[in-house]
Protein backbone atom coordinates (compact mmCIF):
# COMPACT_ATOMS: atom_id res chain seq x y z
CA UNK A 1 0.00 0.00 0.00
CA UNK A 2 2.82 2.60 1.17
CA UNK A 3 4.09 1.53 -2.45
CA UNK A 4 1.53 2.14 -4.45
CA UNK A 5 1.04 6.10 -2.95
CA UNK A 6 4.69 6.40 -3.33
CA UNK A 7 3.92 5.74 -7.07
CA UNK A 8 1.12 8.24 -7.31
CA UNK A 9 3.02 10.63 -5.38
CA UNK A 10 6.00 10.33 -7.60
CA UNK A 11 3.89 10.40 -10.62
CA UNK A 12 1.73 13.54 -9.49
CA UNK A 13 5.47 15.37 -9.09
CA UNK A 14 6.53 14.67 -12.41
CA UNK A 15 3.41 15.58 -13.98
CA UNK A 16 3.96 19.23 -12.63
CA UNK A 17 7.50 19.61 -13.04
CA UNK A 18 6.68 18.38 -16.73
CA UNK A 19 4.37 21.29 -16.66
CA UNK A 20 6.38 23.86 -15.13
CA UNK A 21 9.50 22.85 -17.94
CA UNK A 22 6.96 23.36 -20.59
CA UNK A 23 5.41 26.57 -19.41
CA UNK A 24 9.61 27.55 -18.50
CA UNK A 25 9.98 26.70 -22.26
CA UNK A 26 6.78 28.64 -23.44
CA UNK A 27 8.02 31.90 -21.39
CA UNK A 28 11.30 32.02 -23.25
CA UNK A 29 9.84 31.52 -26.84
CA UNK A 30 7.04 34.12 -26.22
CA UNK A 31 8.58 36.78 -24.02
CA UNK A 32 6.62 39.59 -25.64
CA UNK A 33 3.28 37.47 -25.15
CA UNK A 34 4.26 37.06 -21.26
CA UNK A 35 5.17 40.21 -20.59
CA UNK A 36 2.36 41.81 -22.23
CA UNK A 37 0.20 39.36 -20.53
CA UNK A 38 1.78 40.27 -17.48
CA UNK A 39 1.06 43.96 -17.85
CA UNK A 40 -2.76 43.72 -18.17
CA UNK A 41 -2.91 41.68 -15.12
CA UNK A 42 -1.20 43.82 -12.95
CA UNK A 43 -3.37 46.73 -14.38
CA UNK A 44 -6.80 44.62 -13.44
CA UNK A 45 -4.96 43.85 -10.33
CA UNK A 46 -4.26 47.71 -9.17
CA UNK A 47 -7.66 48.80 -10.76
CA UNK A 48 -10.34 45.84 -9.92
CA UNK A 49 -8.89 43.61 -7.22
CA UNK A 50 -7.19 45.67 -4.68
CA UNK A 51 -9.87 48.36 -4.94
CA UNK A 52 -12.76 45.76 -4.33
CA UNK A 53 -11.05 43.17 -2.14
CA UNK A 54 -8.71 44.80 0.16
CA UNK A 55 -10.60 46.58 2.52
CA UNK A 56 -13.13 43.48 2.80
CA UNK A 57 -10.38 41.53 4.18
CA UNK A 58 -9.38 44.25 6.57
CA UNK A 59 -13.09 44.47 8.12
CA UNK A 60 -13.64 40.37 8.38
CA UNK A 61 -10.39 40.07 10.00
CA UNK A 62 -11.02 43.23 12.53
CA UNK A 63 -14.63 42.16 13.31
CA UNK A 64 -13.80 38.77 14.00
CA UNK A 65 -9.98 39.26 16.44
CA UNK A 66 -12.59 42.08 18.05
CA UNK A 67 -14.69 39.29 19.03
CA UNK A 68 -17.98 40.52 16.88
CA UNK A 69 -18.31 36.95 15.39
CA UNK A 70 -18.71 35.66 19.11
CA UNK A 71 -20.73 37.77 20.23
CA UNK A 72 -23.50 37.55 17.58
CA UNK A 73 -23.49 34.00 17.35
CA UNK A 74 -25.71 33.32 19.47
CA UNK A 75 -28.47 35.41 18.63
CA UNK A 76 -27.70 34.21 14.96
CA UNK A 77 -27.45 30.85 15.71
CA UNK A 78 -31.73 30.28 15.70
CA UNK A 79 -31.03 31.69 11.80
CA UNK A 80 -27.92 29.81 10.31
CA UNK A 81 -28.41 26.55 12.30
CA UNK A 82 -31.72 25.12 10.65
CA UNK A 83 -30.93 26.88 7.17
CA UNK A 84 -27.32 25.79 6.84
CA UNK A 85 -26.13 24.17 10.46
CA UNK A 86 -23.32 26.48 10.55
CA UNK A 87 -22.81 28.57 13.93
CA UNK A 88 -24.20 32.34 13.99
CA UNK A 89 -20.63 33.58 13.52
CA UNK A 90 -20.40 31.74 9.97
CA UNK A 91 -23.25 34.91 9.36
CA UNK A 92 -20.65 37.05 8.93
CA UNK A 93 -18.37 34.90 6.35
CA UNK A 94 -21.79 34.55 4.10
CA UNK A 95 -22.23 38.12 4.56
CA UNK A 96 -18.33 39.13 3.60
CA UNK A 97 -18.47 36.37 0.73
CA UNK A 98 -21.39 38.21 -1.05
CA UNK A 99 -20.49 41.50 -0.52
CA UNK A 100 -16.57 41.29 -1.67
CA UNK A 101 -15.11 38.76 -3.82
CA UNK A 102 -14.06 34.96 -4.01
CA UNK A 103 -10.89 34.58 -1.40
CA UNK A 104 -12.83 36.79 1.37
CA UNK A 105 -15.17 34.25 2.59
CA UNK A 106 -12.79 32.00 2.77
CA UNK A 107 -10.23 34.10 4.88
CA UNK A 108 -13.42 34.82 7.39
CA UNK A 109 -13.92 31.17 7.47
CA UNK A 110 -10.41 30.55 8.15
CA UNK A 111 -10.12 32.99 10.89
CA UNK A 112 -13.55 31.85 12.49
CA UNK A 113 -11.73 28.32 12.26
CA UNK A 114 -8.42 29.15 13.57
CA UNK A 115 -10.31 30.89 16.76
CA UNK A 116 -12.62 27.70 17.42
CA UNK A 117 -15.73 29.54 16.71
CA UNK A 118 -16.67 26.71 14.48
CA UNK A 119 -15.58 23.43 14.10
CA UNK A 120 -14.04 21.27 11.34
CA UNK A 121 -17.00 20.36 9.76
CA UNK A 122 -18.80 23.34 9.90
CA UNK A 123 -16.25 24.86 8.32
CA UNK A 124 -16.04 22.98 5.39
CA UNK A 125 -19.98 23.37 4.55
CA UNK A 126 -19.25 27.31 4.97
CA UNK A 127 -16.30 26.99 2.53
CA UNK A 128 -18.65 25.28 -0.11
CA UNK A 129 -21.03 28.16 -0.31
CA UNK A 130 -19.32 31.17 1.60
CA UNK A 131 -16.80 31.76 -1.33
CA UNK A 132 -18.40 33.71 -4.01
CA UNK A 133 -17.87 36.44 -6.43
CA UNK A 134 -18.96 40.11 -5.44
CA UNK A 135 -20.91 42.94 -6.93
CA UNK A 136 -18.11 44.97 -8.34
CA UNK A 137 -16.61 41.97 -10.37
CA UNK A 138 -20.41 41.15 -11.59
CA UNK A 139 -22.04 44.20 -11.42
CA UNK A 140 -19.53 46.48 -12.74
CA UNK A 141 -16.73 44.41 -14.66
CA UNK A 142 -18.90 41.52 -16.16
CA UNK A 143 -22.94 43.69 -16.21
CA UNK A 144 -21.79 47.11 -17.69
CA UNK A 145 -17.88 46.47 -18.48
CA UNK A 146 -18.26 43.40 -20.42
CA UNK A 147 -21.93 43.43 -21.55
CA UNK A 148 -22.72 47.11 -21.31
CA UNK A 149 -25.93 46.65 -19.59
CA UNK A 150 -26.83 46.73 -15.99
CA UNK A 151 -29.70 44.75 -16.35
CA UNK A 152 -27.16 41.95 -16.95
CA UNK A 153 -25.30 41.96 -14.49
CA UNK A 154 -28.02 42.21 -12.01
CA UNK A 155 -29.37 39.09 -13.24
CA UNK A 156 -26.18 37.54 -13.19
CA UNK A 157 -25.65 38.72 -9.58
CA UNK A 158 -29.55 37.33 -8.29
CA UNK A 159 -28.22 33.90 -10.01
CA UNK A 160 -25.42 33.35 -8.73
CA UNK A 161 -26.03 34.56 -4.93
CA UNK A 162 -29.24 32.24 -4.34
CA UNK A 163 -26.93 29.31 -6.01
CA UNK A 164 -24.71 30.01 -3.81
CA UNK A 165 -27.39 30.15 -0.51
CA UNK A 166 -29.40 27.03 -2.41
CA UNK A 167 -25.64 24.97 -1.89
CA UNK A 168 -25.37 26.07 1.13
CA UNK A 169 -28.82 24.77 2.01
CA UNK A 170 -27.84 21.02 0.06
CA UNK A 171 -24.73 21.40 2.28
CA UNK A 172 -26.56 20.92 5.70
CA UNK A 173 -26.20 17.22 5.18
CA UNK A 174 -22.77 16.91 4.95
CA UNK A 175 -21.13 15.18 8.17
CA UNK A 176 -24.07 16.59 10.51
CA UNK A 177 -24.71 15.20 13.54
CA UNK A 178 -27.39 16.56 16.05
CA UNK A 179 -24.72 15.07 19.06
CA UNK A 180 -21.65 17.30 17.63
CA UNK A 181 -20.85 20.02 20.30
CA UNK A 182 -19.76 22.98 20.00
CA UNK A 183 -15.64 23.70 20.11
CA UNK A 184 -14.57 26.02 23.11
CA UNK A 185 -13.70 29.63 21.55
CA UNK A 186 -10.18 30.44 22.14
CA UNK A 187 -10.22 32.99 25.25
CA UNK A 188 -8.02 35.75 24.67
CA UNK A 189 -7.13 38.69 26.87
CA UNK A 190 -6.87 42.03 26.46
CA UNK A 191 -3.47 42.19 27.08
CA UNK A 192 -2.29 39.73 24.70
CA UNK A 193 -4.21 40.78 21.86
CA UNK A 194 -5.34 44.85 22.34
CA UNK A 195 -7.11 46.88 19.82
CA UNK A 196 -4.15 48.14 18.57
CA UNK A 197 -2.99 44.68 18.03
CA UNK A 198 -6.05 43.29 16.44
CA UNK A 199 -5.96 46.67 14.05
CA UNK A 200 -2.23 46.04 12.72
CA UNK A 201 -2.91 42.31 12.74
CA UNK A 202 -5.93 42.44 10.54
CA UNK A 203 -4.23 44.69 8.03
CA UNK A 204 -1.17 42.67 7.79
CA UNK A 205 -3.19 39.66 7.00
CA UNK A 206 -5.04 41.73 4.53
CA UNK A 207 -1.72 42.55 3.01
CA UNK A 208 -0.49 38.93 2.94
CA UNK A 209 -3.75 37.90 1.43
CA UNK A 210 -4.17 40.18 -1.33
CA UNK A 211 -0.28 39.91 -2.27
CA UNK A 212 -0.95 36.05 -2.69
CA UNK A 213 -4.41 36.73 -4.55
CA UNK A 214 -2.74 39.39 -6.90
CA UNK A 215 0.18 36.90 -7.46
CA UNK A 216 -2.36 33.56 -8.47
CA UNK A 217 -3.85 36.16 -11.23
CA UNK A 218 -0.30 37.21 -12.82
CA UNK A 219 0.42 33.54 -12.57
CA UNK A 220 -2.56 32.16 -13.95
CA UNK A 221 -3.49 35.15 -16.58
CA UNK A 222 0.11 34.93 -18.31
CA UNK A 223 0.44 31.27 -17.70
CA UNK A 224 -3.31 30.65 -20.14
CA UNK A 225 -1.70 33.43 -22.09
CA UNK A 226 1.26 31.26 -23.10
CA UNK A 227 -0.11 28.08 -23.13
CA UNK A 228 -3.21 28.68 -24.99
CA UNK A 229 -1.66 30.60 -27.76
CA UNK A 230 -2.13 29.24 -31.02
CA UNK A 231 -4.26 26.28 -29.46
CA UNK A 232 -7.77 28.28 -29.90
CA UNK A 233 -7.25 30.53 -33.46
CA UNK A 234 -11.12 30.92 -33.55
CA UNK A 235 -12.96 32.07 -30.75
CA UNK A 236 -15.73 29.75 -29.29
CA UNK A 237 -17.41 28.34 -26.45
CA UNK A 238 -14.76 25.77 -25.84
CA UNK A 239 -12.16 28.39 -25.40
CA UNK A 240 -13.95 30.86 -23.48
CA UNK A 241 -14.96 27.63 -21.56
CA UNK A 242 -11.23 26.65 -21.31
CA UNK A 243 -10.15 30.28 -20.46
CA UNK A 244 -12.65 30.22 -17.50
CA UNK A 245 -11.94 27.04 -16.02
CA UNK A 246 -8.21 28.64 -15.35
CA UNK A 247 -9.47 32.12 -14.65
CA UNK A 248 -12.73 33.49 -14.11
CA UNK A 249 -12.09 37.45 -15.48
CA UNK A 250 -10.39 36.18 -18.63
CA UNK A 251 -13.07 33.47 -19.61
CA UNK A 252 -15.92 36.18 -18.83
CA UNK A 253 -14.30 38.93 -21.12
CA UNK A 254 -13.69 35.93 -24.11
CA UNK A 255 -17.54 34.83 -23.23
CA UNK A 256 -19.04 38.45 -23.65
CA UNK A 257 -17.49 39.11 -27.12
CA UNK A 258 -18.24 35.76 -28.78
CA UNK A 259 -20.49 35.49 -31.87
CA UNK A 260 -22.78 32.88 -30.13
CA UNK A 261 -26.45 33.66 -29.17
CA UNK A 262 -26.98 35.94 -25.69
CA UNK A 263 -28.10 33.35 -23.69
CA UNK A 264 -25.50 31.26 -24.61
CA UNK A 265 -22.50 33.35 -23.47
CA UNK A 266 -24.36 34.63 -19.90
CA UNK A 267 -24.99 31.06 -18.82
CA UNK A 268 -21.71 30.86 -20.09
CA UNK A 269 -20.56 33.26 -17.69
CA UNK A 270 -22.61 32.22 -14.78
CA UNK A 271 -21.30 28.41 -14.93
CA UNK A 272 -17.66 30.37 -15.03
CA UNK A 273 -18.36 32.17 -12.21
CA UNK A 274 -19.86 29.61 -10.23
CA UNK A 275 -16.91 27.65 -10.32
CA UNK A 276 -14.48 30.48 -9.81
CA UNK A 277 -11.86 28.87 -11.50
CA UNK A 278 -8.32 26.93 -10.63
CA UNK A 279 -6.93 30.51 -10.29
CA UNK A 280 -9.35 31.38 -7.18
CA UNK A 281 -8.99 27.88 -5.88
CA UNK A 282 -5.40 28.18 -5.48
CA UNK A 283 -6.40 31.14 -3.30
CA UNK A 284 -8.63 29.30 -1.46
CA UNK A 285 -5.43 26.57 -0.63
CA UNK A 286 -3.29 29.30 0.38
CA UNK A 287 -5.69 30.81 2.68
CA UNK A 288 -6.48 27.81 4.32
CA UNK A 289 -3.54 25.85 4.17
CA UNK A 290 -2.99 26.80 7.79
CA UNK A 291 -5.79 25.46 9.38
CA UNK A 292 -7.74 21.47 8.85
CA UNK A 293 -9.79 22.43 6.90
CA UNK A 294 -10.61 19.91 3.09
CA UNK A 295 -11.04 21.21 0.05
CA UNK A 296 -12.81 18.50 -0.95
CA UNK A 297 -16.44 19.98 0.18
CA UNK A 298 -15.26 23.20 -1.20
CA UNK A 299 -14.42 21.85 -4.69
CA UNK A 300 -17.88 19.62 -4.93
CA UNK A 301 -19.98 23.31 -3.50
CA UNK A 302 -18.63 25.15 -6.46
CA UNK A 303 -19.43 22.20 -9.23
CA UNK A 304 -22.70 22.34 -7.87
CA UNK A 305 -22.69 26.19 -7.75
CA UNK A 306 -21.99 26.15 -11.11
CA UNK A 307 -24.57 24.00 -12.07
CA UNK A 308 -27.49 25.87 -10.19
CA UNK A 309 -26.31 29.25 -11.42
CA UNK A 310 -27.24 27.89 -14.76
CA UNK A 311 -30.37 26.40 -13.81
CA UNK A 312 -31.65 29.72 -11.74
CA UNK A 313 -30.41 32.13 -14.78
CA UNK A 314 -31.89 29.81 -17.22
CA UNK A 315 -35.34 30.61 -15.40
CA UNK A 316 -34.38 34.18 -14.60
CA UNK A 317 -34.23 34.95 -18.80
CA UNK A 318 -37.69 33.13 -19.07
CA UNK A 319 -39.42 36.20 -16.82
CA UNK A 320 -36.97 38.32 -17.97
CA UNK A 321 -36.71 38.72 -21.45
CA UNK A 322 -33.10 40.75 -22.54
CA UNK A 323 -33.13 43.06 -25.26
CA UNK A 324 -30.19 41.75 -28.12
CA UNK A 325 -29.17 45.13 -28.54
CA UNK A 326 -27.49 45.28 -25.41
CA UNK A 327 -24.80 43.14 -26.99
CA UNK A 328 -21.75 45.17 -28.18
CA UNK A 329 -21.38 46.62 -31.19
CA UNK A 330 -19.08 48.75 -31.47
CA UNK A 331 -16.81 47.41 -28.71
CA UNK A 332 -14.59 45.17 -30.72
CA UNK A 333 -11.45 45.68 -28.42
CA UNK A 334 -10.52 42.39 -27.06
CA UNK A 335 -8.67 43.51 -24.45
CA UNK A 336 -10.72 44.64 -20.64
CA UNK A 337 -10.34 47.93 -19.79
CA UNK A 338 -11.81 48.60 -16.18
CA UNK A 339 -13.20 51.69 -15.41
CA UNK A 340 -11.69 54.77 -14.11
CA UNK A 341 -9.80 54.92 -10.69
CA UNK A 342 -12.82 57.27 -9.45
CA UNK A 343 -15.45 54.97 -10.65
CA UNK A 344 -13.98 52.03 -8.88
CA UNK A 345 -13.46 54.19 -5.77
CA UNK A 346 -16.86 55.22 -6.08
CA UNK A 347 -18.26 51.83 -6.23
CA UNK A 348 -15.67 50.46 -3.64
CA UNK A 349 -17.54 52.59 -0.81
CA UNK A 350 -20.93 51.78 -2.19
CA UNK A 351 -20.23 48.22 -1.30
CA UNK A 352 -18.55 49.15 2.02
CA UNK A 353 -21.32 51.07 2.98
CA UNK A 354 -23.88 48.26 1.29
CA UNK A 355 -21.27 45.60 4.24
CA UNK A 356 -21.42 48.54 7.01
CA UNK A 357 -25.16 48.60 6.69
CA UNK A 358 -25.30 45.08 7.29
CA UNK A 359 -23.29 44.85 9.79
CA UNK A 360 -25.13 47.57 11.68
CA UNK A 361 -28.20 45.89 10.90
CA UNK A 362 -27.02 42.84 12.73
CA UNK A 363 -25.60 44.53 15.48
CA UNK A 364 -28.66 45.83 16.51
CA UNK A 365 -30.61 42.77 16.01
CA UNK A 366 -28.29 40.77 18.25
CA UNK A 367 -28.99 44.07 20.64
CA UNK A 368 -32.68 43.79 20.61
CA UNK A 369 -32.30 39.82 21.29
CA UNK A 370 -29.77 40.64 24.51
CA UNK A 371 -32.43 42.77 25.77
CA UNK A 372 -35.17 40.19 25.27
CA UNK A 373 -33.00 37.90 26.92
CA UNK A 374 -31.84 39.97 30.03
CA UNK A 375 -35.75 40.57 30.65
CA UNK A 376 -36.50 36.76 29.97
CA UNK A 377 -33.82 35.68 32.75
CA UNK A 378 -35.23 38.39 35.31
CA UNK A 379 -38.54 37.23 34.89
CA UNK A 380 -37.55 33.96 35.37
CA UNK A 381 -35.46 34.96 38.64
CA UNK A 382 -38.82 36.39 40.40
């Protein structure tokens, strides 16, 4: 037996250095292609990701070392437990997963992990349906950057959030057991871990997390650069397909300006983002490579994600008929330019304000629940 993984193991290694001589190879033939390829990544990166991403992970990391995920799960605990049976903390992964982009909900489940607020298998169901794509990617880069409509990408964004909440639902199954108790929250005083502390501490694993996110999309954008060119001449479904299985932004952009039928490319797009891509799951592994968690329930949420993204926006475009006009016509630049650096700041608040809201609103439902609580237990006392 010990044999026979030694095999496999030996066979998996030289199946990726065989990769990484040929893509070594591919860099110095094409060192224009690379480099270019290079160049418009780092642009999306500076203009999309950081913008959009970076102050998400900031605010999950703060909330929970602050203790805010403890402290509201038990009043959200009557909410996520029949729906999902995750803990009321995992509220504020789903929340930071729909609101930002695909890494965030994972680094909020990892955290909410690493502190015992959840255990092993709770974690894993959030990780199948807490790591999603947010409205600036959707809304903004795919609805009115790619498409030029908003009425896309709203559609797009209704789809793919309730496949998301509809895996998480399928998810409650997995490895529940009414007997599993609840892991004892790491207690941690004020003097180890201030405010001051749990500020610097968030933002320096905000700045270790989007480094490693910015550095998979380089990676992965120049590497289906290389190894794609002169594979897929024509454009088509295959190779959009193909584009988006690697990375999500680059298989969206090749989707939106293909000569198939409407429908065709935006359930196109909603499969792509659904499964996020091999780019965003290597995110995922970095982020929680450091805690024991599986990616195994993570990998089989987003196939199914996929699959029930299509299904909703398949019934989505029956109600709501889409005008064919919104598809471009004089946008023949294959290239994706983002929008200006005031737009995306612009947009960047909305959807911090759109979180803070939220946030707020569950603060002060958890307050209103204390309250009923405190005058449940004197009531009880006389």
């Amino acid at each position: 037996m010990k044999h026979q993984y030694f095999c496999v193991y030996k066979l998996k290694k030289l199946l990726i250095l065989s990769i990484a001589f040929l893509f070594a190879a591919l860099l110095v033939a094409n060192p224009e292609l690379s480099v270019e390829a290079c160049k418009n990544a780092l642009f999306v990166c500076a203009n999309t990701i950081i913008p959009s991403m970076f102050p998400f992970f900031v605010c999950s990391g703060l909330l929970i070392s602050l203790g805010f995920a403890k402290y509201i799960s038990k009043y959200l605990n009557p909410v996520m437990q029949p729906l999902f049976h995750v803990p009321g903390s995992g509220a504020l992964a789903l929340i930071t997963g729909v609101l930002s982009g695909y890494p965030v909900g994972a680094s909020a489940v990892a955290d909410l992990r690493s502190r015992n607020l959840c255990t092993k298998e709770e974690g894993e169901r959030m990780l199948a349906f807490c790591t999603n794509s947010g409205p600036l990617f959707i809304l903004g880069a795919v609805g009115v950057g790619m498409f030029h409509s908003q009425k896309i990408g709203i559609l797009l964004y209704i789809s793919h959030v309730l496949a998301a909440l509809l895996t998480g639902f399928l998810f409650r199954f997995y490895r529940h057991s009414k007997t599993t108790e609840q892991p004892a929250a790491k207690q941690i005083s004020l003097a180890s871990e201030s405010i001051s502390s749990c500020i610097c501490g968030s933002i320096k694993n905000a700045v270790v997390n989007i480094l490693s996110v910015c550095g998979f999309v380089v990676a992965f954008s120049v590497f289906i650069r290389v190894m794609t060119n002169g594979i897929f001449q024509d454009a088509s479904l295959l190779s959009a397909g193909v584009g988006g299985f690697f990375e999500v932004t680059r298989g969206c952009l090749d989707a939106s300006s293909l000569s198939a039928s409407l429908s065709q490319r935006l359930l196109l797009c909603a499969a792509m983002m659904g499964f996020a891509g091999m780019c965003v799951h290597f995110q995922v592994i970095g982020i929680i490579s450091k805690t024991d968690l599986s990616l195994r329930p993570y990998i089989l949420g987003k196939i199914m994600c996929a699959a029930l993204s299509v299904l909703i926006l398949l019934l989505l475009l029956r109600f709501v008929p889409i005008d064919m006009q919104v598809f471009l016509q004089y946008y023949t630049d294959a290239r994706f330019v983002p929008a200006s650096i005031g737009q995306i700041v612009k947009l960047t608040l909305f959807y911090l304000g759109i979180a803070g809201i939220s946030i707020l609103i569950l603060y002060f439902v958890t307050w209103i629940a204390s309250k009923f609580d405190k005058s449940d237990e004197s009531a009880n006392k006389q």
